[in-house]
PDB file of N, CA and C in Angstrom:
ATOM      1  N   UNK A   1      76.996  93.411  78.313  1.00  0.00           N
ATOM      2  CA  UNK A   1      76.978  94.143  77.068  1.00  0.00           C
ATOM      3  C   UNK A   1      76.087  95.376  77.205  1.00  0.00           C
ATOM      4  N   UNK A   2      74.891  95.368  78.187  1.00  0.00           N
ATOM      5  CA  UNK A   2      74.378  96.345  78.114  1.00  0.00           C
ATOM      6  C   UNK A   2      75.026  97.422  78.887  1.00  0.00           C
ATOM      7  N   UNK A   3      76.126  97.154  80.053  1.00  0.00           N
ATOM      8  CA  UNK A   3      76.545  97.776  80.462  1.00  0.00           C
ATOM      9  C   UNK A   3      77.410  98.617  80.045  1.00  0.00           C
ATOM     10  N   UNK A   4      77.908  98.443  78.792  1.00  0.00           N
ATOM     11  CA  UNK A   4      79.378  98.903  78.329  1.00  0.00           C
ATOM     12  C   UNK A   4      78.383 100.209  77.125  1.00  0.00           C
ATOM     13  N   UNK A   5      77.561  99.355  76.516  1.00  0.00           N
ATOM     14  CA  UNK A   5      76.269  99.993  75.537  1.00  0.00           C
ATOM     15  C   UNK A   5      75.657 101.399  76.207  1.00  0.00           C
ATOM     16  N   UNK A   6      75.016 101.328  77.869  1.00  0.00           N
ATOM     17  CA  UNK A   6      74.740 102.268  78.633  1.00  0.00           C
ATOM     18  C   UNK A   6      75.903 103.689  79.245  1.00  0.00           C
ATOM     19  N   UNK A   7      76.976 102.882  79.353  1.00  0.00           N
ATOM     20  CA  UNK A   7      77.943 103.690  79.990  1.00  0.00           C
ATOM     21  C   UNK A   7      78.241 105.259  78.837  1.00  0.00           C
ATOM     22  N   UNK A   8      78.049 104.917  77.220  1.00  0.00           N
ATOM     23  CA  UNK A   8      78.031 105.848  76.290  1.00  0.00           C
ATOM     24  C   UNK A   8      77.421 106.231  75.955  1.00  0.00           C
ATOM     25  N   UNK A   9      76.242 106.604  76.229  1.00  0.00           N
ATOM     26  CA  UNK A   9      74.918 107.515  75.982  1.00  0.00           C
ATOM     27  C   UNK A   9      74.832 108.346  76.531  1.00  0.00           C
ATOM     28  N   UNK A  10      73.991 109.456  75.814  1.00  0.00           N
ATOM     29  CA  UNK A  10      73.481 110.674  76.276  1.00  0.00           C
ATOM     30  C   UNK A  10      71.881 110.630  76.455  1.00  0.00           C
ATOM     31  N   UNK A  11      71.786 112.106  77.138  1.00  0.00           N
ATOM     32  CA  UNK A  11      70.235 111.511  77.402  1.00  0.00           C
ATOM     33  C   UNK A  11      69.809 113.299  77.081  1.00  0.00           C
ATOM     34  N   UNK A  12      68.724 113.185  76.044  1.00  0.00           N
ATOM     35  CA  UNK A  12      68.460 114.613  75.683  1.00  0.00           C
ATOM     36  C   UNK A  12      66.880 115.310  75.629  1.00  0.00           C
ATOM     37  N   UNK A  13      66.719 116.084  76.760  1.00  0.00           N
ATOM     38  CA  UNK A  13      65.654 116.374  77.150  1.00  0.00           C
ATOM     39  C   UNK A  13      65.044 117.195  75.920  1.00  0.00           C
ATOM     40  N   UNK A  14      63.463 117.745  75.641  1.00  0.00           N
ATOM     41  CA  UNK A  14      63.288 118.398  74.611  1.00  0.00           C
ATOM     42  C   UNK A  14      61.770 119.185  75.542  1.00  0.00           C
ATOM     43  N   UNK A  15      61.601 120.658  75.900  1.00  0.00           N
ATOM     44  CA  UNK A  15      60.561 120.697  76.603  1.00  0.00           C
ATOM     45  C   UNK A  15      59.976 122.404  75.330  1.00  0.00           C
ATOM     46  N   UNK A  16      58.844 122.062  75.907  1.00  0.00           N
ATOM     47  CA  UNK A  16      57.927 123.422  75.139  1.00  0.00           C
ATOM     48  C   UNK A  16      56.769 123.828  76.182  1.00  0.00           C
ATOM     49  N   UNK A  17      56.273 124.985  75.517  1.00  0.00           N
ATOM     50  CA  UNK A  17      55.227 125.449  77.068  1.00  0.00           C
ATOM     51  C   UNK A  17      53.498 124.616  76.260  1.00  0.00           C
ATOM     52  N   UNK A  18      53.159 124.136  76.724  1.00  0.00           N
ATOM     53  CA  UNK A  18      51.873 123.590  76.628  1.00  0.00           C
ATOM     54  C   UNK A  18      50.470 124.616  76.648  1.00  0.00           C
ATOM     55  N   UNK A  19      50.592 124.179  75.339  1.00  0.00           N
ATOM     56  CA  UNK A  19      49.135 125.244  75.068  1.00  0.00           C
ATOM     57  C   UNK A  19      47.816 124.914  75.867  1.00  0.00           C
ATOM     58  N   UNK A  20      46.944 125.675  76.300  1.00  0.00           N
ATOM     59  CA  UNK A  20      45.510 124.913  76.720  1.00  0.00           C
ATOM     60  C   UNK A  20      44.904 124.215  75.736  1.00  0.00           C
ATOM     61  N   UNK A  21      45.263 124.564  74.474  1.00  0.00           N
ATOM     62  CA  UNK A  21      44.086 124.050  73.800  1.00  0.00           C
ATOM     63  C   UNK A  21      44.746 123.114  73.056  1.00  0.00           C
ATOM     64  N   UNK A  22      45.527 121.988  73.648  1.00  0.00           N
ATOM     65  CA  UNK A  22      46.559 121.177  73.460  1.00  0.00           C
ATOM     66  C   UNK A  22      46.779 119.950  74.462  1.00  0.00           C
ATOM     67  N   UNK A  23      45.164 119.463  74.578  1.00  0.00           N
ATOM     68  CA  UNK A  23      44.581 118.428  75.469  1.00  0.00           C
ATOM     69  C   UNK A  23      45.499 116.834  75.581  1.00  0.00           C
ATOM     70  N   UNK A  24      45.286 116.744  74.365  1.00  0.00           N
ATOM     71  CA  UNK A  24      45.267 115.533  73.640  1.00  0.00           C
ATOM     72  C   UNK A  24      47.443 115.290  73.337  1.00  0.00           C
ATOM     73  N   UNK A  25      48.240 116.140  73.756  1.00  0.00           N
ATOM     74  CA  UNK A  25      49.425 115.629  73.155  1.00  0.00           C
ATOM     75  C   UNK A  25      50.284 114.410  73.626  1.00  0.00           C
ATOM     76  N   UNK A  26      50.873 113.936  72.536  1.00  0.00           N
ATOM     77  CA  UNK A  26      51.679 112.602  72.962  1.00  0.00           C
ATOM     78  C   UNK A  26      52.740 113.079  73.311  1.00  0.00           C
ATOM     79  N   UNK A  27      53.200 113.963  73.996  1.00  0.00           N
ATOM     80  CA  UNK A  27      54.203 114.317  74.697  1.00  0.00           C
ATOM     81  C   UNK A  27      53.640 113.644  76.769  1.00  0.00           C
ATOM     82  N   UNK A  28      54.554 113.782  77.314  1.00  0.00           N
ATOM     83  CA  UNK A  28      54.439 114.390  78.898  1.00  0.00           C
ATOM     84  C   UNK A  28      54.151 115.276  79.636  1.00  0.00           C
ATOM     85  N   UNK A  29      54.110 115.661  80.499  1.00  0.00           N
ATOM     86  CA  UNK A  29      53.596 117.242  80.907  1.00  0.00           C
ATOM     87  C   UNK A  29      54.422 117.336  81.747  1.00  0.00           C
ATOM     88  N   UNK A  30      54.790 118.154  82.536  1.00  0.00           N
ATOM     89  CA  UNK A  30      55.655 118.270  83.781  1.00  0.00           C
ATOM     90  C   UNK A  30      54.965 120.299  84.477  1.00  0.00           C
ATOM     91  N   UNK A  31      54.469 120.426  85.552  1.00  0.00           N
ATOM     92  CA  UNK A  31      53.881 121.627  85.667  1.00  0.00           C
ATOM     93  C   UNK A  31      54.855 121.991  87.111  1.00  0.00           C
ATOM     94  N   UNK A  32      55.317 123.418  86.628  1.00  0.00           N
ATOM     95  CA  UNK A  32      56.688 124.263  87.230  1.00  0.00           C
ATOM     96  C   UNK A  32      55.148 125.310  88.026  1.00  0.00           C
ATOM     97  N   UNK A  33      54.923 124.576  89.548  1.00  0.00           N
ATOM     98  CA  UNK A  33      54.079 125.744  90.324  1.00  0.00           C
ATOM     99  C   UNK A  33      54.994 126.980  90.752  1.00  0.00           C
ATOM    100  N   UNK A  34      55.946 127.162  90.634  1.00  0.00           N
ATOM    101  CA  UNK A  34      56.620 128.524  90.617  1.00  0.00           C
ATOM    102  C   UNK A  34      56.570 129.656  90.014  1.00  0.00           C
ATOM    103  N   UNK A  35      55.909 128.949  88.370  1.00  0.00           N
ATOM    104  CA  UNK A  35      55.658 130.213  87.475  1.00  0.00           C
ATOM    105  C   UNK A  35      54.281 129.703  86.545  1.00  0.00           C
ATOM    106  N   UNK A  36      53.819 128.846  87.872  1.00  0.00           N
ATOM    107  CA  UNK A  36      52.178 128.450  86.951  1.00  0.00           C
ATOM    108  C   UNK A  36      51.793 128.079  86.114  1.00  0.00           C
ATOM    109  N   UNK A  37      53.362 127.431  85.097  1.00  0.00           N
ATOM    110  CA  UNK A  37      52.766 126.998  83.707  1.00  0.00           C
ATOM    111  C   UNK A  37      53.324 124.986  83.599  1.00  0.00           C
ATOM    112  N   UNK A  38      52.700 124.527  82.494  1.00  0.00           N
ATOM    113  CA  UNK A  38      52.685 123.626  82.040  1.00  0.00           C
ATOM    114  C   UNK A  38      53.452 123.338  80.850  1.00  0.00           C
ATOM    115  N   UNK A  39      54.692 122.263  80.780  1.00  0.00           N
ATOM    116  CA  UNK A  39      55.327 122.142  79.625  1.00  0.00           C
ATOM    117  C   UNK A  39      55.290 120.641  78.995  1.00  0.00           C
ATOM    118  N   UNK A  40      54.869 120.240  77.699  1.00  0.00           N
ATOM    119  CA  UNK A  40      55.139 119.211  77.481  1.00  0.00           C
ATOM    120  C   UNK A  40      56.902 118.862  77.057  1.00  0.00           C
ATOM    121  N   UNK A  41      57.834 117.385  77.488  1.00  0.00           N
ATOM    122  CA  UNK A  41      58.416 117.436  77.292  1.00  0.00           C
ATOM    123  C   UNK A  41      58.620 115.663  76.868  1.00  0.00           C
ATOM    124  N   UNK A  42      59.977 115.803  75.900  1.00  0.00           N
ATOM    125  CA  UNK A  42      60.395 114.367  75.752  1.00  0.00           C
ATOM    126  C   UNK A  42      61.485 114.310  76.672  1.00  0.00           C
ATOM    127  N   UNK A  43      62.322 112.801  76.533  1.00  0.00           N
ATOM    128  CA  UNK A  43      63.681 112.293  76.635  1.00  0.00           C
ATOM    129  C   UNK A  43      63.563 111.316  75.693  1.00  0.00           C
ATOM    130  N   UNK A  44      65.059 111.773  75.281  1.00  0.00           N
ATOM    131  CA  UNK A  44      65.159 110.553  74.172  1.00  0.00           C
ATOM    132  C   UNK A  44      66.771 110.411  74.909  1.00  0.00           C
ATOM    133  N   UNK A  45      66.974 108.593  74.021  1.00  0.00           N
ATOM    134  CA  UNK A  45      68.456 108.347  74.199  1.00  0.00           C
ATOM    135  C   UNK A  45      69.206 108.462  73.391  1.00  0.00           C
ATOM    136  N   UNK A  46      70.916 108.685  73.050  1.00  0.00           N
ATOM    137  CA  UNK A  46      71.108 108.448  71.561  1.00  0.00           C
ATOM    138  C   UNK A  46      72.428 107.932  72.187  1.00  0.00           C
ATOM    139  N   UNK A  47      73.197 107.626  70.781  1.00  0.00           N
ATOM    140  CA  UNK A  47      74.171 107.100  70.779  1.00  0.00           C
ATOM    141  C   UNK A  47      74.165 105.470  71.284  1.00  0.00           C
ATOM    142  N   UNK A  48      73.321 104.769  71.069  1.00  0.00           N
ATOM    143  CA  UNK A  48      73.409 103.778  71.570  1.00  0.00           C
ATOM    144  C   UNK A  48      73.548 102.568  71.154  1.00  0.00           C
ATOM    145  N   UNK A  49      74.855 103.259  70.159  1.00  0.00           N
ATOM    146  CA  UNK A  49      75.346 102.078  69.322  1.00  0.00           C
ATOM    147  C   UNK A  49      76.089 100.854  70.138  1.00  0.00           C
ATOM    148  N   UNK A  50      75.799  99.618  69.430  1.00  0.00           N
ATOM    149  CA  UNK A  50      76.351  98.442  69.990  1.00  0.00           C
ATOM    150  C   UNK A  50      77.792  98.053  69.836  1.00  0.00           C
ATOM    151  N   UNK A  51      78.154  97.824  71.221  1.00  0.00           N
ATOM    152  CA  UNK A  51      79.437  98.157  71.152  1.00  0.00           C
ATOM    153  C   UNK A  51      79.902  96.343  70.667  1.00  0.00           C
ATOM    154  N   UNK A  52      81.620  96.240  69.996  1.00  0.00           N
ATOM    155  CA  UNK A  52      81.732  95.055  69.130  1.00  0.00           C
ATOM    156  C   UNK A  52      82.268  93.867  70.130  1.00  0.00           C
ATOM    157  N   UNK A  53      81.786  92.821  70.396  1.00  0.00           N
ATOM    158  CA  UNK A  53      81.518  91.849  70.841  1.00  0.00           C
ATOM    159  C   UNK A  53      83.295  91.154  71.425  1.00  0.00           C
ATOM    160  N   UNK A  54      84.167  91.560  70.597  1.00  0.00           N
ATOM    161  CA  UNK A  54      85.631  91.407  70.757  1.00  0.00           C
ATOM    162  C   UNK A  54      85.940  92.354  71.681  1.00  0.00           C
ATOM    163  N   UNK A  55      85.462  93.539  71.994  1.00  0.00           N
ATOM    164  CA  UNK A  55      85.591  94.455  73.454  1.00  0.00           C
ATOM    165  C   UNK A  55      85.230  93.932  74.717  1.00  0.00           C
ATOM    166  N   UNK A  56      84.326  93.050  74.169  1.00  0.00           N
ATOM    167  CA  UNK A  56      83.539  92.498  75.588  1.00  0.00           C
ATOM    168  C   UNK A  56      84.712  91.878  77.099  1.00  0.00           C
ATOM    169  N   UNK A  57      85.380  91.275  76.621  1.00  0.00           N
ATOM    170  CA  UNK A  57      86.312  90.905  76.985  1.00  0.00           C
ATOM    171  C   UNK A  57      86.994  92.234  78.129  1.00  0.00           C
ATOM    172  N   UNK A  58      87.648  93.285  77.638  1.00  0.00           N
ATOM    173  CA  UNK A  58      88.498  94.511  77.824  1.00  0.00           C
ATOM    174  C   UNK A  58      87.541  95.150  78.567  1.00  0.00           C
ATOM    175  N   UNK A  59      85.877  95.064  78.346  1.00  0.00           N
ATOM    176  CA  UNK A  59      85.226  95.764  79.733  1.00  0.00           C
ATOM    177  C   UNK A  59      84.805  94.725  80.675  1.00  0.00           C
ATOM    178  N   UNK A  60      84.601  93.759  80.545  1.00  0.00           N
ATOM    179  CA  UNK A  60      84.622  92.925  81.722  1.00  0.00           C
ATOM    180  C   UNK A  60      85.662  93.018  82.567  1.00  0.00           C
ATOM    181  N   UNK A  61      87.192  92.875  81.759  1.00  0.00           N
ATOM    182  CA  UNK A  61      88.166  93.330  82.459  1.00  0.00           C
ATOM    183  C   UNK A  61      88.257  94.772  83.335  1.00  0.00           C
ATOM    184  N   UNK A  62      88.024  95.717  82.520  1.00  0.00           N
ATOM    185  CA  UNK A  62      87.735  97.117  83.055  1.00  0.00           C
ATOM    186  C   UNK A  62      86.870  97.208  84.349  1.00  0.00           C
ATOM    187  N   UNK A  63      86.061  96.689  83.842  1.00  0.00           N
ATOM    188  CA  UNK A  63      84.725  96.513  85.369  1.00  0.00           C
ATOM    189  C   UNK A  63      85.408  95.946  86.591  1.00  0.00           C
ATOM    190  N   UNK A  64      85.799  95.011  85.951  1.00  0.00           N
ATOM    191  CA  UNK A  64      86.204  93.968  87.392  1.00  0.00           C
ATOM    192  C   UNK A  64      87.526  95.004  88.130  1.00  0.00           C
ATOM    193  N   UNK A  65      88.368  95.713  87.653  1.00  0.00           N
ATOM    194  CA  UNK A  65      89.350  96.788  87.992  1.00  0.00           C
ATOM    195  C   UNK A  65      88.878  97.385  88.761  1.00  0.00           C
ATOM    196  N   UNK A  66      87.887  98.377  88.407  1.00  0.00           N
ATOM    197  CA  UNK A  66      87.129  99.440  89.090  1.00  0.00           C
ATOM    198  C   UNK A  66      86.172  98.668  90.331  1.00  0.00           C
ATOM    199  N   UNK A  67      85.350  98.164  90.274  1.00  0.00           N
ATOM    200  CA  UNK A  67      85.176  97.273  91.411  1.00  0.00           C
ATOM    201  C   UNK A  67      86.035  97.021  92.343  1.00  0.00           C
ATOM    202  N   UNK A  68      87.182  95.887  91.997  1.00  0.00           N
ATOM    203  CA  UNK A  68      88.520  95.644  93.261  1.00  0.00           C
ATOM    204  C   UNK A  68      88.619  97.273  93.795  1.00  0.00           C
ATOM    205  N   UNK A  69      89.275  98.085  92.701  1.00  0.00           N
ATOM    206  CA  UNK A  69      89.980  99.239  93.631  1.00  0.00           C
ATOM    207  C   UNK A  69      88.877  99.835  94.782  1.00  0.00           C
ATOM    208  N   UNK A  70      87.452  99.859  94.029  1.00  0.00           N
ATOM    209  CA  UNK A  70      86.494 100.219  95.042  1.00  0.00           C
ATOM    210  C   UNK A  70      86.427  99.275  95.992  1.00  0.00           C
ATOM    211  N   UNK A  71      86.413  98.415  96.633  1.00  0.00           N
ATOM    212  CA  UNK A  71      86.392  97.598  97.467  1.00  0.00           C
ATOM    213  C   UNK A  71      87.494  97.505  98.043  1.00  0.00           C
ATOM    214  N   UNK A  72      88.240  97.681  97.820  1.00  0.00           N
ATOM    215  CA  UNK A  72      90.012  98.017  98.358  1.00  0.00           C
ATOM    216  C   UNK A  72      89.652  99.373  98.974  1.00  0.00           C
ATOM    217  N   UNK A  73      89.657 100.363  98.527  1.00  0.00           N
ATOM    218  CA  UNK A  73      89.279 101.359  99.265  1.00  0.00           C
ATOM    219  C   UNK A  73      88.268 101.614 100.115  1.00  0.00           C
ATOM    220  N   UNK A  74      86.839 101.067 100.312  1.00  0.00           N
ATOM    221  CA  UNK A  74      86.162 100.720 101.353  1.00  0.00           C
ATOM    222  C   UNK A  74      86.558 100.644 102.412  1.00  0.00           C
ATOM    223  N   UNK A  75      87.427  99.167 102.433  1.00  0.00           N
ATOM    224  CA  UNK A  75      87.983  98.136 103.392  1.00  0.00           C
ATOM    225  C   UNK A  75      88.727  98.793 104.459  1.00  0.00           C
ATOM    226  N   UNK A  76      89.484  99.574 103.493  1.00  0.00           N
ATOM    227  CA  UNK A  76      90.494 100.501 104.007  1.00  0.00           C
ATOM    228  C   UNK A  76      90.029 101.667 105.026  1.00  0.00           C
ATOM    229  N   UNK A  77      88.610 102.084 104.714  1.00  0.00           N
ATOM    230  CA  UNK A  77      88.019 103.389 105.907  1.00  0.00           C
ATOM    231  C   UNK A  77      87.716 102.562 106.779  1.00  0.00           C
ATOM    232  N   UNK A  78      87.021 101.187 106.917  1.00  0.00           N
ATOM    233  CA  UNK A  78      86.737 100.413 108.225  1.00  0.00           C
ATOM    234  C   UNK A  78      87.642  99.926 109.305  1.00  0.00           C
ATOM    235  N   UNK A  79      88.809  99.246 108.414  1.00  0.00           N
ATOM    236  CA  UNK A  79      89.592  98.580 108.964  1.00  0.00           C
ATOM    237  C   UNK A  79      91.104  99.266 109.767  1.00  0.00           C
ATOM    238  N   UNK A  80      90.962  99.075 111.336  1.00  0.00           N
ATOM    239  CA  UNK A  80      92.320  99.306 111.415  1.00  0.00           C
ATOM    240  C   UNK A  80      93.442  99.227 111.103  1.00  0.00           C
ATOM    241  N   UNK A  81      94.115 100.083 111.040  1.00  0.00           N
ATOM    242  CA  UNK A  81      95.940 100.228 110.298  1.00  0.00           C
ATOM    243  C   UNK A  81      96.565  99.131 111.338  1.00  0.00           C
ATOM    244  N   UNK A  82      97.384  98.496 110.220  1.00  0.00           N
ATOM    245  CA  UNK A  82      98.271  97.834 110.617  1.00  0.00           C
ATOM    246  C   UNK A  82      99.849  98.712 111.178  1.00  0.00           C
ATOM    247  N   UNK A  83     100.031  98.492 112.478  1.00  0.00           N
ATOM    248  CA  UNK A  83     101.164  99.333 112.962  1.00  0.00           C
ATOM    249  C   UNK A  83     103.091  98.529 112.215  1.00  0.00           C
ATOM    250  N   UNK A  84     103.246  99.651 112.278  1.00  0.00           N
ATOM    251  CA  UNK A  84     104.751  99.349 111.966  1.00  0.00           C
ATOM    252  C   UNK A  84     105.384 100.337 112.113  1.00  0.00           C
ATOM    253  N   UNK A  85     106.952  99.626 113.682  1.00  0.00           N
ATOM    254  CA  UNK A  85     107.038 100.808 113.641  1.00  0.00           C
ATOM    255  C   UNK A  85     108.568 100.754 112.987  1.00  0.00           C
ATOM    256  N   UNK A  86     109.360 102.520 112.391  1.00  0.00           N
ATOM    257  CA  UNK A  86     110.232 102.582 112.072  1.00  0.00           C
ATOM    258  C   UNK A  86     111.680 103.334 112.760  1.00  0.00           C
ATOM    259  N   UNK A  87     111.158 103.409 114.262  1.00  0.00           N
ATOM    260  CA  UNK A  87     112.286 103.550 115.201  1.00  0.00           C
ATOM    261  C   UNK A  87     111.285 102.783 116.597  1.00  0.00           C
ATOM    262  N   UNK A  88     112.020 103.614 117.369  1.00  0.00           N
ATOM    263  CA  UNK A  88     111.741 103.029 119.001  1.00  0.00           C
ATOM    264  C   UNK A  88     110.389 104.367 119.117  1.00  0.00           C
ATOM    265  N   UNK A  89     110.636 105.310 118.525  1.00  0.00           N
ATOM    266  CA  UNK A  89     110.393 106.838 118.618  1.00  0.00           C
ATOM    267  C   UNK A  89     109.193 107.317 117.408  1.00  0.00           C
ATOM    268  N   UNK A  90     108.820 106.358 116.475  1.00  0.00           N
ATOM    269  CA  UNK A  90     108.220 106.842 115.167  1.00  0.00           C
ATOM    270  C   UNK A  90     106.733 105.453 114.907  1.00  0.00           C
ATOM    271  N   UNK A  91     105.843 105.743 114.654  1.00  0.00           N
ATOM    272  CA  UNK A  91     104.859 104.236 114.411  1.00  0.00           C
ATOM    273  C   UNK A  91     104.575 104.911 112.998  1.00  0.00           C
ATOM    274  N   UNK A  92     104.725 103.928 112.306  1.00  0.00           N
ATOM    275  CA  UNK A  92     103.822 104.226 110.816  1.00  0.00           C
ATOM    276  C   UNK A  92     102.678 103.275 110.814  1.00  0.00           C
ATOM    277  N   UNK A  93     101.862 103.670 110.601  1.00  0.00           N
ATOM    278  CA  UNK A  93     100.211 102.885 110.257  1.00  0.00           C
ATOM    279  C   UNK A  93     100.587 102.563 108.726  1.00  0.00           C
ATOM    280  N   UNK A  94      99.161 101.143 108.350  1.00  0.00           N
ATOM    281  CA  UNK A  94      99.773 100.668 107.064  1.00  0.00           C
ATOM    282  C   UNK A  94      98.973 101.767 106.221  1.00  0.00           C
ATOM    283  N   UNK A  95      97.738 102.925 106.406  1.00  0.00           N
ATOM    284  CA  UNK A  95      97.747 103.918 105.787  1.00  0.00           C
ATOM    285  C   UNK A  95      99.205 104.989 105.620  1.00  0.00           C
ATOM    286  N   UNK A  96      99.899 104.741 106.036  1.00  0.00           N
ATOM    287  CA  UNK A  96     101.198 105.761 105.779  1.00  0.00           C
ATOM    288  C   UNK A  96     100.829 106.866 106.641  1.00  0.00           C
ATOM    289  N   UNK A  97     100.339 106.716 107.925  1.00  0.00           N
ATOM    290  CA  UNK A  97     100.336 107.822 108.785  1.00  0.00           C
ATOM    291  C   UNK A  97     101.521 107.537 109.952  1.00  0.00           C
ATOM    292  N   UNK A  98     101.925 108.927 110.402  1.00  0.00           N
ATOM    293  CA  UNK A  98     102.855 108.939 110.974  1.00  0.00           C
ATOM    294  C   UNK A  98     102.700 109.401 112.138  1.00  0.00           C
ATOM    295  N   UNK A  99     103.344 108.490 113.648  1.00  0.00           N
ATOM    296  CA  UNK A  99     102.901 108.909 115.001  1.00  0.00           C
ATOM    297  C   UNK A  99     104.166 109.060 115.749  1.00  0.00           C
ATOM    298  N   UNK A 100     104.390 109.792 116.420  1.00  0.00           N
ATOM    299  CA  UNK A 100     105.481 110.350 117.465  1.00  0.00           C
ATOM    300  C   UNK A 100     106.696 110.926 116.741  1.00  0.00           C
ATOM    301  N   UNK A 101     107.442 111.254 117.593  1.00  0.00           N
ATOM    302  CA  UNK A 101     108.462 111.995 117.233  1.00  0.00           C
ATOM    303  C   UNK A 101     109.514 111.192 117.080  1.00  0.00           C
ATOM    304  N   UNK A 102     110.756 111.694 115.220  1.00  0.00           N
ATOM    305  CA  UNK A 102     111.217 110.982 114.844  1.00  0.00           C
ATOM    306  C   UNK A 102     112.782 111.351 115.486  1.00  0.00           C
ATOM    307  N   UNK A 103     113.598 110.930 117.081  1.00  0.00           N
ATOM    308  CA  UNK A 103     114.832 111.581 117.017  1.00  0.00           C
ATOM    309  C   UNK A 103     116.086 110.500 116.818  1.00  0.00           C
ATOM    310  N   UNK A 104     115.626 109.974 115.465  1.00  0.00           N
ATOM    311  CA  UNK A 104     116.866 108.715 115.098  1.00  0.00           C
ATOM    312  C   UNK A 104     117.246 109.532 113.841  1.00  0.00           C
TER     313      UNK A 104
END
C-alpha cells in the first residue's frame, strides 16, 4: 500500500537566500561554494492521498507484471539464443536475429 501511495507524489522543493542575521532558522541550509552564498530550504511531499483498499488488488497485479517483463528481459541479455534454423542456408536465433544467406 505504501507502494502504490509513493508511486503518486510529488516532491516540492522551497529555497531562499539565508540572511546572516538568521542564526536560529527551522529551515535547512544547503551552501552553493560557487557563488558563496547560503540558502535555507524545505521539501515537502504532497499528494499523498491514500489510495482505496479495493485497488490493492490491480497494483499488486500491476507490480507483479512489471517485475516478470523485467526479469524476462534480463534473462534474455545473458542467455544464449536458442538456434532455429529456417532453411539449410538461414539460422534464426530465438532473439529473431538472422544469420547467413537466405537462397530458398
Amino acid at each position: 500500500m505504501i507502494a502504490a501511495t509513493v508511486k503518486d507524489c510529488s516532491l516540492m522543493l522551497s529555497f531562499r537566500p539565508k540572511m546572516d542575521e538568521d542564526q536560529m532558522s527551522l529551515h535547512n541550509t544547503v551552501y552553493l561554494e560557487s557563488i558563496n552564498q547560503r540558502f535555507d530550504y524545505k521539501a515537502y511531499f504532497i499528494d499523498l492521498d491514500m489510495k482505496p483498499l479495493k485497488k490493492m488488488v490491480h497494483y499488486y497485479e500491476l507490480d507483479q507484471k512489471i517485475v516478470s517483463c523485467y526479469t524476462q528481459k534480463e534473462k534474455m541479455k545473458y542467455e544464449p539464443p536458442n538456434l532455429m534454423y529456417r532453411n539449410k542456408n538461414e539460422i534464426i536465433d530465438s532473439h529473431f536475429n538472422v544469420a547467413g544467406n537466405s537462397k530458398d
